[in-house]
C-alpha atoms as a PDB file:
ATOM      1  CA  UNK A   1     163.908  22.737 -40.279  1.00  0.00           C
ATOM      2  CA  UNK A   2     166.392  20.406 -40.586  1.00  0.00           C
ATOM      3  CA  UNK A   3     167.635  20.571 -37.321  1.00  0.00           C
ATOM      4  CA  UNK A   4     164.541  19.719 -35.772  1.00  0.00           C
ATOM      5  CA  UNK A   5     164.884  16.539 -38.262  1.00  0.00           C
ATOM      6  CA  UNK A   6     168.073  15.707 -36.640  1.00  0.00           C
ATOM      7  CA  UNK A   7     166.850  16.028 -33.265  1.00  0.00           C
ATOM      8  CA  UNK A   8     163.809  13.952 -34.057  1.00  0.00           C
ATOM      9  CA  UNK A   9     165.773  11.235 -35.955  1.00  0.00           C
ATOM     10  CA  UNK A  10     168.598  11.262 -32.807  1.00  0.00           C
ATOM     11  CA  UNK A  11     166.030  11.456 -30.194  1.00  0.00           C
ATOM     12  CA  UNK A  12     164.544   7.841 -31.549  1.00  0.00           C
ATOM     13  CA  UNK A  13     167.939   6.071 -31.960  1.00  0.00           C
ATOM     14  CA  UNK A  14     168.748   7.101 -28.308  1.00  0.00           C
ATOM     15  CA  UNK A  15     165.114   5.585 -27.466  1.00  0.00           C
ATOM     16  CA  UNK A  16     165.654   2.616 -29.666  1.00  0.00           C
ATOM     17  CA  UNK A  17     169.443   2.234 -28.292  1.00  0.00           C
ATOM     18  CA  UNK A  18     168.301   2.314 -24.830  1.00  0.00           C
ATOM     19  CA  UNK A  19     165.690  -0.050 -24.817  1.00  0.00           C
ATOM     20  CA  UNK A  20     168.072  -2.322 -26.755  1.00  0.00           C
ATOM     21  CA  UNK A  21     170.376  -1.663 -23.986  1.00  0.00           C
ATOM     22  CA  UNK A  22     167.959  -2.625 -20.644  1.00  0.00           C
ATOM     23  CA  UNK A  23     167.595  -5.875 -23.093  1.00  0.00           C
ATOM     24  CA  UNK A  24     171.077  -6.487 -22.872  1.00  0.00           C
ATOM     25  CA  UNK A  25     171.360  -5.783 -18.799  1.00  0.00           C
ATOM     26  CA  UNK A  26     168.514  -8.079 -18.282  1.00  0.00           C
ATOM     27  CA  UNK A  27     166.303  -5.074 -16.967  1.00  0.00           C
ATOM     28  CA  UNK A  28     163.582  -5.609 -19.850  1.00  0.00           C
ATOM     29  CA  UNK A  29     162.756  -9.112 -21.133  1.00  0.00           C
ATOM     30  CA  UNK A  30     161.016  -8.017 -24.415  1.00  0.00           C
ATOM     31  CA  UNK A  31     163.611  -8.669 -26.911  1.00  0.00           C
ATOM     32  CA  UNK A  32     162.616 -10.799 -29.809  1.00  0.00           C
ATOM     33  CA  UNK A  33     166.074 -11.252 -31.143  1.00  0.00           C
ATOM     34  CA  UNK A  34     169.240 -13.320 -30.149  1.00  0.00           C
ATOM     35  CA  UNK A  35     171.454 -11.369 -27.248  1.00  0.00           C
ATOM     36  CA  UNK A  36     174.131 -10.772 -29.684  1.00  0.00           C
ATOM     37  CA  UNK A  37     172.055  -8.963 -32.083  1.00  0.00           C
ATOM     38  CA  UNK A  38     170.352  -7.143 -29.301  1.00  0.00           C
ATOM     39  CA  UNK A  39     173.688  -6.104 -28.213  1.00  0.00           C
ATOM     40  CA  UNK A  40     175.197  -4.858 -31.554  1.00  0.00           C
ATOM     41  CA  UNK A  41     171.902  -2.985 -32.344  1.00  0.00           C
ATOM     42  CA  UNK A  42     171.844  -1.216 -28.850  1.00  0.00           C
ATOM     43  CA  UNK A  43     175.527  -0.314 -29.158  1.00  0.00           C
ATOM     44  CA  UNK A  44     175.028   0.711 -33.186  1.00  0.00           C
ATOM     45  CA  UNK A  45     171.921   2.856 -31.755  1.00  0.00           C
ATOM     46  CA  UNK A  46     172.964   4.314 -28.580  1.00  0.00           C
ATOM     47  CA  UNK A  47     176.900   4.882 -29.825  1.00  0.00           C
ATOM     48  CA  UNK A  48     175.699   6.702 -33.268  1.00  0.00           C
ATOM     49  CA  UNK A  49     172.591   8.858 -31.082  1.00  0.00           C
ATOM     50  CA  UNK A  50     175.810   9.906 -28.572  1.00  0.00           C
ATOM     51  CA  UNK A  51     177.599  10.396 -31.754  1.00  0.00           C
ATOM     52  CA  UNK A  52     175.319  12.175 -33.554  1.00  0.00           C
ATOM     53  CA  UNK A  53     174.209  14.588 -30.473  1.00  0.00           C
ATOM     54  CA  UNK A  54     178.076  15.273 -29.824  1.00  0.00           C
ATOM     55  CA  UNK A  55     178.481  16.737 -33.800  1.00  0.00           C
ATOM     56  CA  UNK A  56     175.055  18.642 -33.685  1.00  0.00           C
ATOM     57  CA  UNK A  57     175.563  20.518 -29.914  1.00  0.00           C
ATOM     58  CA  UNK A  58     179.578  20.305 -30.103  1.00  0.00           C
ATOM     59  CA  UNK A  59     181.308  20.865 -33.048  1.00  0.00           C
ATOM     60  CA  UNK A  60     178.004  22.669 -34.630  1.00  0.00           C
ATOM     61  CA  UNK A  61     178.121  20.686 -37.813  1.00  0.00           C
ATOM     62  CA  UNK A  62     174.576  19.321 -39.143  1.00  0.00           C
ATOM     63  CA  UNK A  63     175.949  17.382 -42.136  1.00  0.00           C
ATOM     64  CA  UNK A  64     177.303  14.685 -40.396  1.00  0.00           C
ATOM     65  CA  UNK A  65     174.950  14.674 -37.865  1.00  0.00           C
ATOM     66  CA  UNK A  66     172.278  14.273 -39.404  1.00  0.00           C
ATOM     67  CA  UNK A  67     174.385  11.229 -41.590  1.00  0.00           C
ATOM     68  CA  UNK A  68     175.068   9.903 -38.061  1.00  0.00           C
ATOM     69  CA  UNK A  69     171.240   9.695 -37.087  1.00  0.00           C
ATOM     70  CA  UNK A  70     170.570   7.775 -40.504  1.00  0.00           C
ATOM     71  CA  UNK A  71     173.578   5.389 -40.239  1.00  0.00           C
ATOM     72  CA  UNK A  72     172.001   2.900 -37.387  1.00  0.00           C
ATOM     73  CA  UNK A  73     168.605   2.501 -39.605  1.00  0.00           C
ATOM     74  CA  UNK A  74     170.377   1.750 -42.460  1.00  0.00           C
ATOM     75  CA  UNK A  75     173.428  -0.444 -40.828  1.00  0.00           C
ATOM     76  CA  UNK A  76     170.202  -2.514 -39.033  1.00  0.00           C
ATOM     77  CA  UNK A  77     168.592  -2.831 -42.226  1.00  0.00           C
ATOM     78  CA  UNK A  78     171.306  -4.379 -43.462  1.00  0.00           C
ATOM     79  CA  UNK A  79     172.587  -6.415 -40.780  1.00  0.00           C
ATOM     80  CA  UNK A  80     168.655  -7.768 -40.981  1.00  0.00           C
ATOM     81  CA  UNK A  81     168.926  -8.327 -44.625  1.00  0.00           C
ATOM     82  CA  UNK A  82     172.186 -10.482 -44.435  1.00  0.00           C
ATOM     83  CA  UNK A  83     170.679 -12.379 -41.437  1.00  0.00           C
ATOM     84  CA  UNK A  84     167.924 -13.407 -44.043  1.00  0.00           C
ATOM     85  CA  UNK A  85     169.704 -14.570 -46.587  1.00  0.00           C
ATOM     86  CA  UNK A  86     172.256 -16.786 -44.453  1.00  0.00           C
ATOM     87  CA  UNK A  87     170.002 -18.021 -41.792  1.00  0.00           C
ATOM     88  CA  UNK A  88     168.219 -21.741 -42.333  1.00  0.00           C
ATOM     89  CA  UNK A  89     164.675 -21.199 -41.386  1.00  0.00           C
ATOM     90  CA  UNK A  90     163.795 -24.809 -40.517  1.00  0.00           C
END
């Protein structure tokens, strides 16, 4: 059960990191954030789904995995949180 978890989980980062990605090449225009945010969240989503897909099929091992396919929701969380609290909204 919770492999198909991990799958699920990795299977939207590699989504998420590849639409963030034709963002960056200039392929899709439908990015509401800067192009340096667009690019660290399609390399922190697309890097940790390659990451994550290489430790499930690979090396077999679902732990860390399955901490790889949380990692870009919660590094983007915060990333968003810090750009709230520093940014002037004038």
């Amino acid at each position: 059960m919770t492999r198909f978890i991990v799958i699920a989980l990795l299977a939207a980062d590699a989504y998420i990191g590849i639409r963030f990605l034709l963002n960056v090449l200039g392929v899709r225009k439908t990015s509401k954030y800067g192009a340096g945010s667009t690019a660290l969240y399609a390399f922190l989503f697309a890097g940790l789904a390659i990451a994550g897909c290489y430790f499930l099929f690979i090396r077999h091992d679902l732990r860390t995995s399955l901490w790889l396919s949380i990692g870009p929701w919660a590094l983007g969380l915060l990333i968003l949180f810090i750009t709230m609290i520093t940014s002037d909204y004038k």
